[in-house]
N, C-alpha and C. Protein backbone atom coordinates (compact mmCIF):
# COMPACT_ATOMS: atom_id res chain seq x y z
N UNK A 1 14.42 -7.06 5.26
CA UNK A 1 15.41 -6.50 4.37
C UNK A 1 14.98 -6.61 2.90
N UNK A 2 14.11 -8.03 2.90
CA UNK A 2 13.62 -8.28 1.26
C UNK A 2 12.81 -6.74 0.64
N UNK A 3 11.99 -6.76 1.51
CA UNK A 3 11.38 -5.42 1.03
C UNK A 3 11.47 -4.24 0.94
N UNK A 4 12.63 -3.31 2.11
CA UNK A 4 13.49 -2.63 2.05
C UNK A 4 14.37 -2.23 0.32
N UNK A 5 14.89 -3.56 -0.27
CA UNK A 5 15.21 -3.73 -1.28
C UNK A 5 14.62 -3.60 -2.31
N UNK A 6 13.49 -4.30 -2.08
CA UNK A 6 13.02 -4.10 -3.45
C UNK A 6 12.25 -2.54 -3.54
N UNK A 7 11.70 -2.18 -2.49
CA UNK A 7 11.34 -0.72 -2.66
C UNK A 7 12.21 0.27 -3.30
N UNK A 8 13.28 -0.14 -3.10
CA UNK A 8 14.45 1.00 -3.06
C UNK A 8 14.36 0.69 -4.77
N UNK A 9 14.72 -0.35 -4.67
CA UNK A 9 14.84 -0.80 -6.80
C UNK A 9 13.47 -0.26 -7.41
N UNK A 10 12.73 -0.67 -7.18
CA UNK A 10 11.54 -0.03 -8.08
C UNK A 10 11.70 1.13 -7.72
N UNK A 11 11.71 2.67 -6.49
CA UNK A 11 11.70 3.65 -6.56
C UNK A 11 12.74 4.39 -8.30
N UNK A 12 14.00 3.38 -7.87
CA UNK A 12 14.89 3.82 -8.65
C UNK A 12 14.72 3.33 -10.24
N UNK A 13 13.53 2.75 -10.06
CA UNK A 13 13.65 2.31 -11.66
C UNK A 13 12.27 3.27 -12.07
N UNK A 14 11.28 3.46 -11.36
CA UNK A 14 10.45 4.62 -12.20
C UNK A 14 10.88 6.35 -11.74
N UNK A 15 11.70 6.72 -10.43
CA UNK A 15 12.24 7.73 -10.51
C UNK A 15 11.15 8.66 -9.77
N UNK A 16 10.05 7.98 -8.97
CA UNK A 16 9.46 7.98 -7.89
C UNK A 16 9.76 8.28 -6.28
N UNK A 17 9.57 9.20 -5.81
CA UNK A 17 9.90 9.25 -4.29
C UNK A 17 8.92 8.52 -3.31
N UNK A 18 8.93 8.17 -2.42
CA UNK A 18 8.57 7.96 -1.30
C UNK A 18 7.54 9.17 -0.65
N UNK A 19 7.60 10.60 -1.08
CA UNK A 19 7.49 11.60 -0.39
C UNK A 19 5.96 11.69 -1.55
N UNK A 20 6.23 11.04 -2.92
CA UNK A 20 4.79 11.05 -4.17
C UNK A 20 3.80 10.06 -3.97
N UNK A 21 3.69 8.94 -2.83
CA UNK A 21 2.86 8.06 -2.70
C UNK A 21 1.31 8.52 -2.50
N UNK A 22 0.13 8.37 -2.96
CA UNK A 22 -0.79 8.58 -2.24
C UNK A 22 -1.54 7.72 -1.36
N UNK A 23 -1.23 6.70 -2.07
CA UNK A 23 -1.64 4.95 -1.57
C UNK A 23 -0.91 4.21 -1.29
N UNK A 24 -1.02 3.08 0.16
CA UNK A 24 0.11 2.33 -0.02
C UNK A 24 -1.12 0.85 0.57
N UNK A 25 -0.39 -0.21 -0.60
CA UNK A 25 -1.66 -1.25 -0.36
C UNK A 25 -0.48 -2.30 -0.56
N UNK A 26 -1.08 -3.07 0.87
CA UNK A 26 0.14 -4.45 0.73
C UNK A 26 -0.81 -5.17 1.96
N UNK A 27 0.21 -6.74 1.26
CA UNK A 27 -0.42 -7.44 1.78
C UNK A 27 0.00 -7.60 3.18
N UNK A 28 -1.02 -8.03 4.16
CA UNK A 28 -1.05 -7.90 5.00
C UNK A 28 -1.77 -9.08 5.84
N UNK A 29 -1.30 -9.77 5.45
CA UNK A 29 -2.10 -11.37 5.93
C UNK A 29 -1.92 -11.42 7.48
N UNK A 30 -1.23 -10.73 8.07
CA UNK A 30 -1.27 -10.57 9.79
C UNK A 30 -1.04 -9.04 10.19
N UNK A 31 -1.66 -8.35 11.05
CA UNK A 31 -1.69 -7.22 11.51
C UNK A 31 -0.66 -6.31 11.58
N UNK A 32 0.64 -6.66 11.80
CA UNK A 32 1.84 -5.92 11.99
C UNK A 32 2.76 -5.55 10.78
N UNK A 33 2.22 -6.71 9.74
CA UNK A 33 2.75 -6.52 8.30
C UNK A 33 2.18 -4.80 7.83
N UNK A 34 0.97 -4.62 7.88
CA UNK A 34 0.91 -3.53 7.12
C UNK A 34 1.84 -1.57 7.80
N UNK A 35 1.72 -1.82 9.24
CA UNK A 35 2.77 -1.27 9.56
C UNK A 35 4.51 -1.32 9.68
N UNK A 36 4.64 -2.42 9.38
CA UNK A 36 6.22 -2.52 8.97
C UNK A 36 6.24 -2.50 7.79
N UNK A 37 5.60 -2.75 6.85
CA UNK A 37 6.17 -2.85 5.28
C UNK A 37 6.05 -1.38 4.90
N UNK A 38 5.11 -0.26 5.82
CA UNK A 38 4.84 0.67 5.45
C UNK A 38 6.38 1.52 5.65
N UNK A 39 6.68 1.22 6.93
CA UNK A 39 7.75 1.65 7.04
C UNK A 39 9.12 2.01 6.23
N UNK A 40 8.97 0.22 6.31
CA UNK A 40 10.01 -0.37 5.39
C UNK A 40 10.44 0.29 3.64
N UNK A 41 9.54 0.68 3.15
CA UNK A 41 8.81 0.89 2.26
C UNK A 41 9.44 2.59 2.15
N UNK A 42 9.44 3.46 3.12
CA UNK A 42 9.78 4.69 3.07
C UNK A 42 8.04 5.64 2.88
N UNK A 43 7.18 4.65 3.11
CA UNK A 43 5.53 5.45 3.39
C UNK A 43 5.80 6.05 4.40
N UNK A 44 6.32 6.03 5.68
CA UNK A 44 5.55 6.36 6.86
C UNK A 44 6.95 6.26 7.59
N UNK A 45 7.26 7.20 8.56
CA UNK A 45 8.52 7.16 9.04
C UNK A 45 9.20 6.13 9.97
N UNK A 46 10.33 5.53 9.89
CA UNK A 46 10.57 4.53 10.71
C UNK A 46 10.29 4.58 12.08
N UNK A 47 9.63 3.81 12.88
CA UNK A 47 9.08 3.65 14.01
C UNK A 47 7.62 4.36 14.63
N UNK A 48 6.72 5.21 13.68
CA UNK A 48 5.91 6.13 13.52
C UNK A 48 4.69 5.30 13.27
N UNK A 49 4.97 4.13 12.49
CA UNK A 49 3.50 4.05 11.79
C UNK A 49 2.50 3.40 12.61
N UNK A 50 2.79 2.67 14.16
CA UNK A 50 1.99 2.32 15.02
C UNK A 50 1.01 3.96 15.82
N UNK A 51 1.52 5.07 15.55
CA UNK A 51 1.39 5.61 16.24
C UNK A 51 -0.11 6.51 14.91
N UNK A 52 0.72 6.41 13.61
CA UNK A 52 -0.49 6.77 12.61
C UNK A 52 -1.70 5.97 12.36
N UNK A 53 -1.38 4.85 12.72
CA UNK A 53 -2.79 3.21 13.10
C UNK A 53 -3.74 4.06 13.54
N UNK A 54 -3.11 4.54 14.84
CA UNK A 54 -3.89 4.57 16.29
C UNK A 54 -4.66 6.00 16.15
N UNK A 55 -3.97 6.88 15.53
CA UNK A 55 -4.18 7.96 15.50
C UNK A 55 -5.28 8.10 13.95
N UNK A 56 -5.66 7.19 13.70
CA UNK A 56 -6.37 7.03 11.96
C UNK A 56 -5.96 7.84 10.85
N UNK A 57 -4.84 7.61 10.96
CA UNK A 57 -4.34 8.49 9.67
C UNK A 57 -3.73 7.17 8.88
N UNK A 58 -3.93 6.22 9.01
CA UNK A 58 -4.06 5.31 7.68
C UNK A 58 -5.19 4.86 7.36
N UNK A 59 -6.24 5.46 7.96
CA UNK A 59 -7.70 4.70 7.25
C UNK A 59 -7.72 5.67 5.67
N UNK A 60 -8.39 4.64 5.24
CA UNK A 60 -9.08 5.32 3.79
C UNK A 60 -9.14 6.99 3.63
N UNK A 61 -9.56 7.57 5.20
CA UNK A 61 -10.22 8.77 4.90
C UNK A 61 -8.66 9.53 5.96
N UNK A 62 -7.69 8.90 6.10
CA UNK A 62 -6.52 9.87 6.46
C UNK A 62 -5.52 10.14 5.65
N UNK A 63 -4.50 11.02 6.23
CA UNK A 63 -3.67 11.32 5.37
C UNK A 63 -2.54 10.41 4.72
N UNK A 64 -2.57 9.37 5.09
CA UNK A 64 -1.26 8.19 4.64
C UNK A 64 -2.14 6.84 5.09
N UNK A 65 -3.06 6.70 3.77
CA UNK A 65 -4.24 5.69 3.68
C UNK A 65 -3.52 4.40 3.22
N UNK A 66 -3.63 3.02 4.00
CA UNK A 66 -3.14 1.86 3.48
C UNK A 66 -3.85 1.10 3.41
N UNK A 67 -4.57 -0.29 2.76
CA UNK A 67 -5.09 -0.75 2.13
C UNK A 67 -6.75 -0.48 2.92
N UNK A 68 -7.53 0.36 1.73
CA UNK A 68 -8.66 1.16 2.24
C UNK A 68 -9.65 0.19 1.75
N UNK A 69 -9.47 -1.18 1.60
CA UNK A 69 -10.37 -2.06 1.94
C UNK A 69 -10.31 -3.36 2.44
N UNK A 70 -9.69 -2.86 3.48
CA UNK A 70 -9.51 -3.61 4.48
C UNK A 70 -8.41 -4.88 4.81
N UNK A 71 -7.85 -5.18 3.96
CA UNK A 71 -6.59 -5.68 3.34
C UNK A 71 -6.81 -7.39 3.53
N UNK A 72 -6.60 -8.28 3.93
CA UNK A 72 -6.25 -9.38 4.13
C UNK A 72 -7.37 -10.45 5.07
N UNK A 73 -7.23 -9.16 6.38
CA UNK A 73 -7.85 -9.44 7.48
C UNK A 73 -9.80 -9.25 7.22
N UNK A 74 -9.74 -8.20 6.42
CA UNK A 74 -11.16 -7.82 5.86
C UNK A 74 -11.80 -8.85 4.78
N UNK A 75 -11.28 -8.88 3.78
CA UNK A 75 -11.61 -9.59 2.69
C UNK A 75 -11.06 -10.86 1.94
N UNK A 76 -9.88 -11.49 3.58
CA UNK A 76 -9.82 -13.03 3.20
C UNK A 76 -8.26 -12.71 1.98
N UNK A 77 -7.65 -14.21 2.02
CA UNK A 77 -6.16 -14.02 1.37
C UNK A 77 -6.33 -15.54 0.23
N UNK A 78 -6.90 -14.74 -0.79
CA UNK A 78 -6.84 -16.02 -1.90
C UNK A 78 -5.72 -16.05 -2.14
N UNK A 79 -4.86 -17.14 -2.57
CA UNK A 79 -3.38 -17.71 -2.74
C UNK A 79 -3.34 -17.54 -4.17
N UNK A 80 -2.79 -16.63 -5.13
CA UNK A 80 -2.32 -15.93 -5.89
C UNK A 80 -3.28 -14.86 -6.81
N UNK A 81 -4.39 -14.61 -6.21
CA UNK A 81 -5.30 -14.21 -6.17
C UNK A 81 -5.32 -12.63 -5.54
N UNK A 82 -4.78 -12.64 -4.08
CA UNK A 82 -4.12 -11.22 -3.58
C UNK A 82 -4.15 -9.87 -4.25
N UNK A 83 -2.62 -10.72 -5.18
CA UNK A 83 -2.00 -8.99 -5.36
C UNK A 83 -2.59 -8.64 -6.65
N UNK A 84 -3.42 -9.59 -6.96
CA UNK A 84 -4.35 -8.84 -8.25
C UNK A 84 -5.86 -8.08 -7.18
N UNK A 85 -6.41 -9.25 -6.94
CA UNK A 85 -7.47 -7.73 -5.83
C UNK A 85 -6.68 -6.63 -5.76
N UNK A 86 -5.17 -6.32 -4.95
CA UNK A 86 -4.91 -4.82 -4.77
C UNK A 86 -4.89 -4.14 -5.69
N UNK A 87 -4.72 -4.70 -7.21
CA UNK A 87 -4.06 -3.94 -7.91
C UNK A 87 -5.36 -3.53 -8.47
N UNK A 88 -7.01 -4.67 -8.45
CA UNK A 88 -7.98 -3.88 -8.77
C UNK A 88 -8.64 -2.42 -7.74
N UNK A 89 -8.39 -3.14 -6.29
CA UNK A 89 -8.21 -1.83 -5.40
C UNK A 89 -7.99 -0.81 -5.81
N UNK A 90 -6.50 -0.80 -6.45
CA UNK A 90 -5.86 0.62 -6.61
C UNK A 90 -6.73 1.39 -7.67
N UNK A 91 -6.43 0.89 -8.70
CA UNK A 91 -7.13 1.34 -9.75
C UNK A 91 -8.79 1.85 -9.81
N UNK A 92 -9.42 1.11 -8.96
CA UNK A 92 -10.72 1.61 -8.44
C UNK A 92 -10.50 3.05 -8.09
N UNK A 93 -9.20 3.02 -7.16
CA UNK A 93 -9.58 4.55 -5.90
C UNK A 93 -9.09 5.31 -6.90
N UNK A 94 -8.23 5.41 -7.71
CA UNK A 94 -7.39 5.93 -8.55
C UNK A 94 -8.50 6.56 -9.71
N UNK A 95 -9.25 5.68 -9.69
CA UNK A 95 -10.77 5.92 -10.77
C UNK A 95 -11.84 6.67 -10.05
N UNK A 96 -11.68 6.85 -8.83
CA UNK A 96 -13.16 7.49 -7.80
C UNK A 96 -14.57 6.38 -8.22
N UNK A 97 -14.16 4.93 -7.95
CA UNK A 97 -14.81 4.04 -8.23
C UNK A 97 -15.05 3.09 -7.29
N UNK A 98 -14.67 3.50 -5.89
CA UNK A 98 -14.25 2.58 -4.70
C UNK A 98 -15.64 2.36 -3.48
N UNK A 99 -16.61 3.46 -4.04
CA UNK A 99 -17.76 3.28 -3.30
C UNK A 99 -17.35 3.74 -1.90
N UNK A 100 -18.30 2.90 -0.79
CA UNK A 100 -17.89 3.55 1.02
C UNK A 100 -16.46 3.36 1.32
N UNK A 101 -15.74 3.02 0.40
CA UNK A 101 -14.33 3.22 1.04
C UNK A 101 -13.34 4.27 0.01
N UNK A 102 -14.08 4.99 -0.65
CA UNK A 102 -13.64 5.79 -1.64
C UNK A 102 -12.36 6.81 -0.92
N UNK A 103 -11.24 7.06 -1.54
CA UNK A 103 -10.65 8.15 -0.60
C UNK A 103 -11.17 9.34 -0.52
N UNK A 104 -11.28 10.32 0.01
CA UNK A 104 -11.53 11.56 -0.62
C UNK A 104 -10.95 12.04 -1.18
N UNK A 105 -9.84 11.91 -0.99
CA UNK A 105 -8.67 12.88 -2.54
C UNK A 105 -8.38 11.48 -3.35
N UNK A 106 -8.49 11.37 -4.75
CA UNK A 106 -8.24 10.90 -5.37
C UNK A 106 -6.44 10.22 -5.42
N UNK A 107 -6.33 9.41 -5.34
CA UNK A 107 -4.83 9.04 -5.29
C UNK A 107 -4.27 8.98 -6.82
N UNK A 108 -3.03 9.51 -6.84
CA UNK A 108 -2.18 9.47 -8.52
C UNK A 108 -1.31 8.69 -8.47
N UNK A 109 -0.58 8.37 -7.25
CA UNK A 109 0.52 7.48 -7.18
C UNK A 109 0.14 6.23 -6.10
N UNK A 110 0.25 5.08 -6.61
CA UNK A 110 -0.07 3.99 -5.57
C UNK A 110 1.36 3.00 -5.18
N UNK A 111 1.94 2.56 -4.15
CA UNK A 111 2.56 1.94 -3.40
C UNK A 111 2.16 0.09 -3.69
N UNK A 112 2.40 -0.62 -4.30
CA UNK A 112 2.01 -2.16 -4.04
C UNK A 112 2.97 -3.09 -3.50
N UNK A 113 2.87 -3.70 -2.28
CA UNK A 113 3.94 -4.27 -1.79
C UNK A 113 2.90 -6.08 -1.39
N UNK A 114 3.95 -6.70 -2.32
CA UNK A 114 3.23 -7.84 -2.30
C UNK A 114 4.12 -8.92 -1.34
N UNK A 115 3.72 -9.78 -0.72
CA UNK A 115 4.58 -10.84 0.40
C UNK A 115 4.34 -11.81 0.21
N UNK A 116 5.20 -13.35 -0.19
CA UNK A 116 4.41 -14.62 -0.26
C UNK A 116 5.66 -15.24 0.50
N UNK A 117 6.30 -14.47 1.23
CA UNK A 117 7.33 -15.80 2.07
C UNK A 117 8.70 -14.72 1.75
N UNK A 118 9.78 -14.99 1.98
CA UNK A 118 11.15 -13.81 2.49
C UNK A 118 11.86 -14.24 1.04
N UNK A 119 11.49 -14.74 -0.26
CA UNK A 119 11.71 -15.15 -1.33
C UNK A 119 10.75 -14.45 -2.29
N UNK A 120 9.76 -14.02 -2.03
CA UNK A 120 8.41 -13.77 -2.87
C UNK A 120 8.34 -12.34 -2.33
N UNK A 121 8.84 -11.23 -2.78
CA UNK A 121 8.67 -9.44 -2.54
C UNK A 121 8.55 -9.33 -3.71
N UNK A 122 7.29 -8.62 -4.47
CA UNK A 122 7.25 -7.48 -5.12
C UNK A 122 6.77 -6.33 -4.68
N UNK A 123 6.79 -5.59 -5.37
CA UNK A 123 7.17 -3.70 -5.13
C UNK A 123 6.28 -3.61 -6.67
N UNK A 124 5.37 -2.53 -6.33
CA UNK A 124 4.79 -1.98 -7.60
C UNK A 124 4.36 -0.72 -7.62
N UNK A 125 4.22 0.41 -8.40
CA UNK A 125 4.07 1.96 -8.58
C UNK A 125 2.76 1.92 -9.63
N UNK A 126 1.73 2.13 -9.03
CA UNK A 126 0.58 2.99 -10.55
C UNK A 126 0.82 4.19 -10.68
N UNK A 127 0.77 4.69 -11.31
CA UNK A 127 0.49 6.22 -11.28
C UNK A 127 -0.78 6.58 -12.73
N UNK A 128 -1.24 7.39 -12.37
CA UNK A 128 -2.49 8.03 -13.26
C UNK A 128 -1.66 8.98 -14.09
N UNK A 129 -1.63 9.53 -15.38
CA UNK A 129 -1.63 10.20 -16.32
C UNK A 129 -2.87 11.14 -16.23
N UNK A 130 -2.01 12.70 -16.13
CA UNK A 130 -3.16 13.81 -16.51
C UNK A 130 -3.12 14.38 -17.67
């Protein structure tokens, strides 16, 4: 519900849809997190996103890409350390600076959903300026 919430508040405080995401990068320190928060989140439709896993449409190179380097499980969970990697993540792909995990379409709007315990949710929006 924590995250549910706070998605909804940050949508409503930059005036952002759910439907403008290009990226969605969260932490994901166990496997099932990155498909429920996606959910949760309004990325990926409720009860759907096991089925976009499987189907690779959240890798880097699909259409509803979530953390395209590998998130938690890939590159290890430094303790407050995290949600700054994503946020250099984002900004990388956002830059076409991401190397073999580059997206192919450039992302404008990024998703950050950070987790440190059912007390600790943030919610964060980049977006690029054209």
């Amino acid at each position: 519900l924590a995250t549910k919430v706070a998605a909804q508040q940050v949508y409503e405080l930059t005036g952002v849809s759910p439907d403008e995401i290009d990226l969605f990068m969260c932490n994901d320190f166990f496997l099932a997190s990155e498909i429920v928060s996606a959910e949760e989140c309004g990325y990926i439709p409720r009860g759907e996103a096991w089925k976009y896993a499987i189907d690779g449409r959240t890798a880097y190179d699909g259409d509803k890409p979530i953390n395209p380097h590998g998130g938690r499980c890939n590159f290890g969970h430094a303790h407050g350390a995290s949600g700054v990697a994503d946020i250099y993540e984002a900004v990388k792909q956002m830059r076409g600076e991401a190397g073999a995990t580059q997206m192919p379409k450039l992302p404008r709007t990024t998703f950050l959903r950070g987790f440190g315990g059912g007390q600790n949710i943030r919610c964060q929006i980049l977006r690029t300026h054209e």
